[in-house]
Protein backbone atom coordinates (compact mmCIF):
# COMPACT_ATOMS: atom_id res chain seq x y z
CA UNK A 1 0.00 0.00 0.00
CA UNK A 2 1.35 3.78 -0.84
CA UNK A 3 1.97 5.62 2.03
CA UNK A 4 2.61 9.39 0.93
CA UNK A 5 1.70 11.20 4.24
CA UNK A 6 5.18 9.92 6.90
CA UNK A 7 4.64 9.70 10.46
CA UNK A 8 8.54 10.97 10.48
CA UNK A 9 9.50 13.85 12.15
CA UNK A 10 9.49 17.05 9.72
CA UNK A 11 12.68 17.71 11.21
CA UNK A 12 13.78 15.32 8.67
CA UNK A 13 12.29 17.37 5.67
CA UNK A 14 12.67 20.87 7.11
CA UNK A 15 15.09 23.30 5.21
CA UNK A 16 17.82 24.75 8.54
CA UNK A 17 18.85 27.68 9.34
CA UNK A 18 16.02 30.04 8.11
CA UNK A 19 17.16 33.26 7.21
CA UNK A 20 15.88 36.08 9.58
CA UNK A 21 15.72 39.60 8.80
CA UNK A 22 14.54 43.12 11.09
CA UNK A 23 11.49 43.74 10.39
CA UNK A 24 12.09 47.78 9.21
CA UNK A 25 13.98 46.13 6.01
CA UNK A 26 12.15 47.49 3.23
CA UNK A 27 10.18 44.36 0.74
CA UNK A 28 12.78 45.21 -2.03
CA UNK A 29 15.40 44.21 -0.26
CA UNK A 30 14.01 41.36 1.33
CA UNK A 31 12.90 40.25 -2.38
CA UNK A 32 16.58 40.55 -3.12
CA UNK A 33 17.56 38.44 -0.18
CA UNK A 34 14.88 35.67 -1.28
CA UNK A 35 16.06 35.89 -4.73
CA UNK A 36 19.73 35.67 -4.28
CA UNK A 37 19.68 32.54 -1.74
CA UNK A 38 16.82 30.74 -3.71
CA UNK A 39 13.73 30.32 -0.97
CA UNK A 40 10.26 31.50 -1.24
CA UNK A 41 10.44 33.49 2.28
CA UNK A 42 11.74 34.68 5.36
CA UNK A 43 11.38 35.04 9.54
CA UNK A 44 10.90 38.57 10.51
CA UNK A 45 12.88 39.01 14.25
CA UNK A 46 13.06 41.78 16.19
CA UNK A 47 15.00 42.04 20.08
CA UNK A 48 15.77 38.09 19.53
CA UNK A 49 12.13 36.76 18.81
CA UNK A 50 10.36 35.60 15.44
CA UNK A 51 7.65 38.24 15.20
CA UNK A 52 6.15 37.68 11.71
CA UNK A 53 7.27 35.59 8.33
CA UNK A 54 6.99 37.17 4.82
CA UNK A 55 6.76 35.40 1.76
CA UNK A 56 6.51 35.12 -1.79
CA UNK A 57 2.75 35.50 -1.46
CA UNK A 58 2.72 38.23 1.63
CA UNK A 59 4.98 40.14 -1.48
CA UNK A 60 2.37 39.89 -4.59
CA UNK A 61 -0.97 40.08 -2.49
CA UNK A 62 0.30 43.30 0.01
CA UNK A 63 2.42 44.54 -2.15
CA UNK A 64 2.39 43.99 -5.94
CA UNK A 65 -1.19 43.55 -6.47
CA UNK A 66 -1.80 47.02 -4.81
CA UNK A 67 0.92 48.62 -6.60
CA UNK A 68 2.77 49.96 -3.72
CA UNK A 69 6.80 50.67 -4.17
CA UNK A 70 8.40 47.87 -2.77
CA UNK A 71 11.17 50.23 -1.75
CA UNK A 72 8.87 52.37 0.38
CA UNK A 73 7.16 49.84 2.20
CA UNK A 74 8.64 47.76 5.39
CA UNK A 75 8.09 44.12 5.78
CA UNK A 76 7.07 44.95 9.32
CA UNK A 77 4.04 46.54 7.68
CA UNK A 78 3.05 43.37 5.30
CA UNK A 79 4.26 40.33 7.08
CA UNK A 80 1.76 37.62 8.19
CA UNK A 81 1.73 37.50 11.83
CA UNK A 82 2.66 36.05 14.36
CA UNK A 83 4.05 32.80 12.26
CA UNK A 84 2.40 29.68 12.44
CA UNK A 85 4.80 27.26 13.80
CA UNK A 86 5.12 23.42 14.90
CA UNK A 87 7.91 21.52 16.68
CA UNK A 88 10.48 19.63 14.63
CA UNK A 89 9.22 16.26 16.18
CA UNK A 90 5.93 16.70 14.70
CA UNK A 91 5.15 14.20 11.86
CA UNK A 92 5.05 15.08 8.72
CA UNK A 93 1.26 14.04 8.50
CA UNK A 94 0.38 16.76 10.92
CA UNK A 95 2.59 19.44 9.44
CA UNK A 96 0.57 18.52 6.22
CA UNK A 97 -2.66 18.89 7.98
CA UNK A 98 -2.22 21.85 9.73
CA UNK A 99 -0.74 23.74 6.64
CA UNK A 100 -4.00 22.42 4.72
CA UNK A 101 -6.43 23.90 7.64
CA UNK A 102 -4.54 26.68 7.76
CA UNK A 103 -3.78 27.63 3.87
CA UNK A 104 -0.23 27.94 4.08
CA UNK A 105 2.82 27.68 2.19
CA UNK A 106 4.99 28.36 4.96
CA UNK A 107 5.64 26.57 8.64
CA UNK A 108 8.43 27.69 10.75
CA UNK A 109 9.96 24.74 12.90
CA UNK A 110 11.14 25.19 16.18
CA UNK A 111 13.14 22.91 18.84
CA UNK A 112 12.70 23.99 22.42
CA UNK A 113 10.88 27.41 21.85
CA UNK A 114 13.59 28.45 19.09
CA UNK A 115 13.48 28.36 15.29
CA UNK A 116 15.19 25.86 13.67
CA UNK A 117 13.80 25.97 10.05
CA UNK A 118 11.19 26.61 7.54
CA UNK A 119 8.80 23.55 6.02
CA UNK A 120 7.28 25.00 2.61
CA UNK A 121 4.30 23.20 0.51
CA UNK A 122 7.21 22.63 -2.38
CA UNK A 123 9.22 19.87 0.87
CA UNK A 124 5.84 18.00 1.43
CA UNK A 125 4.88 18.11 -2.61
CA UNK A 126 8.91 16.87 -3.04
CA UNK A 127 8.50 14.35 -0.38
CA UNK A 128 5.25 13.00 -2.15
CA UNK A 129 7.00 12.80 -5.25
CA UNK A 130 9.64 10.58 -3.37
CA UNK A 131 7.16 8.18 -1.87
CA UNK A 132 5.18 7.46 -4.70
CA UNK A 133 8.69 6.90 -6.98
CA UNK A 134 9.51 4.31 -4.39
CA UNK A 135 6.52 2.84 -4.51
CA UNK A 136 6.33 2.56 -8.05
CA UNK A 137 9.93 1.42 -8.44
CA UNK A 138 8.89 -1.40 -5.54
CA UNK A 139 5.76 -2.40 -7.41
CA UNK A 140 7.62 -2.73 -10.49
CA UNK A 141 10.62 -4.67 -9.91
């Protein structure tokens, strides 16, 4: 039988070391930090805590779609806050579900109250993809 959704800890799907940025950085350059390291967002912190996440979609729907200068505007002012966020022992199944009840893209992952990565839709869509090759491949030969 195919099992897509793991009962494995997301820790072991979760991209590390999120990138965290102050929160009175303006969008532009926060699109410019997102494009140059290749992710789709980033933790807002401010005086050593996570106070919001902004991502690909926080930029088009606050920002682009209202035609507002990216320069001008903080990501303070168009983050989604606070950030959504699950411990990196949950399984994978319940990352999925929450993100699905939720409708988000995004999960931050902490370990004992402190981030520790980002989960994205694109990991659990990747991890799918994985499962069911397996399982074909097993089914096959």
């Amino acid at each position: 039988m195919l099992r897509i959704l793991s009962l494995d800890p997301v820790e072991g799907i979760m991209t590390h070391n999120p990138v965290i940025i102050p929160k009175d950085k303006n969008v532009e350059e926060a699109a410019g930090i997102m494009a140059n390291r290749k992710i789709r967002c980033v933790l807002i912190g401010e005086k050593g805590q996570i106070i919001g996440i902004l991502t690909e979609t926080d930029i088009i729907r606050k920002v682009v779609a209202k035609e507002l200068e990216p320069s001008r505007v903080k990501v303070g002012e168009v983050m989604s806050s606070p950030p959504l966020s699950v411990s990196s022992k949950t399984p994978i199944e319940k990352v999925y579900q929450t993100m699905s009840d939720k409708h988000i893209r995004h999960l931050m992952i902490t370990d004992q109250g402190k981030e520790v990565g980002i989960v994205s839709a694109k990991d659990l869509v990747c991890l799918t993809a994985e499962e069911m090759e397996k399982y074909w491949y097993n089914e096959r030969f």
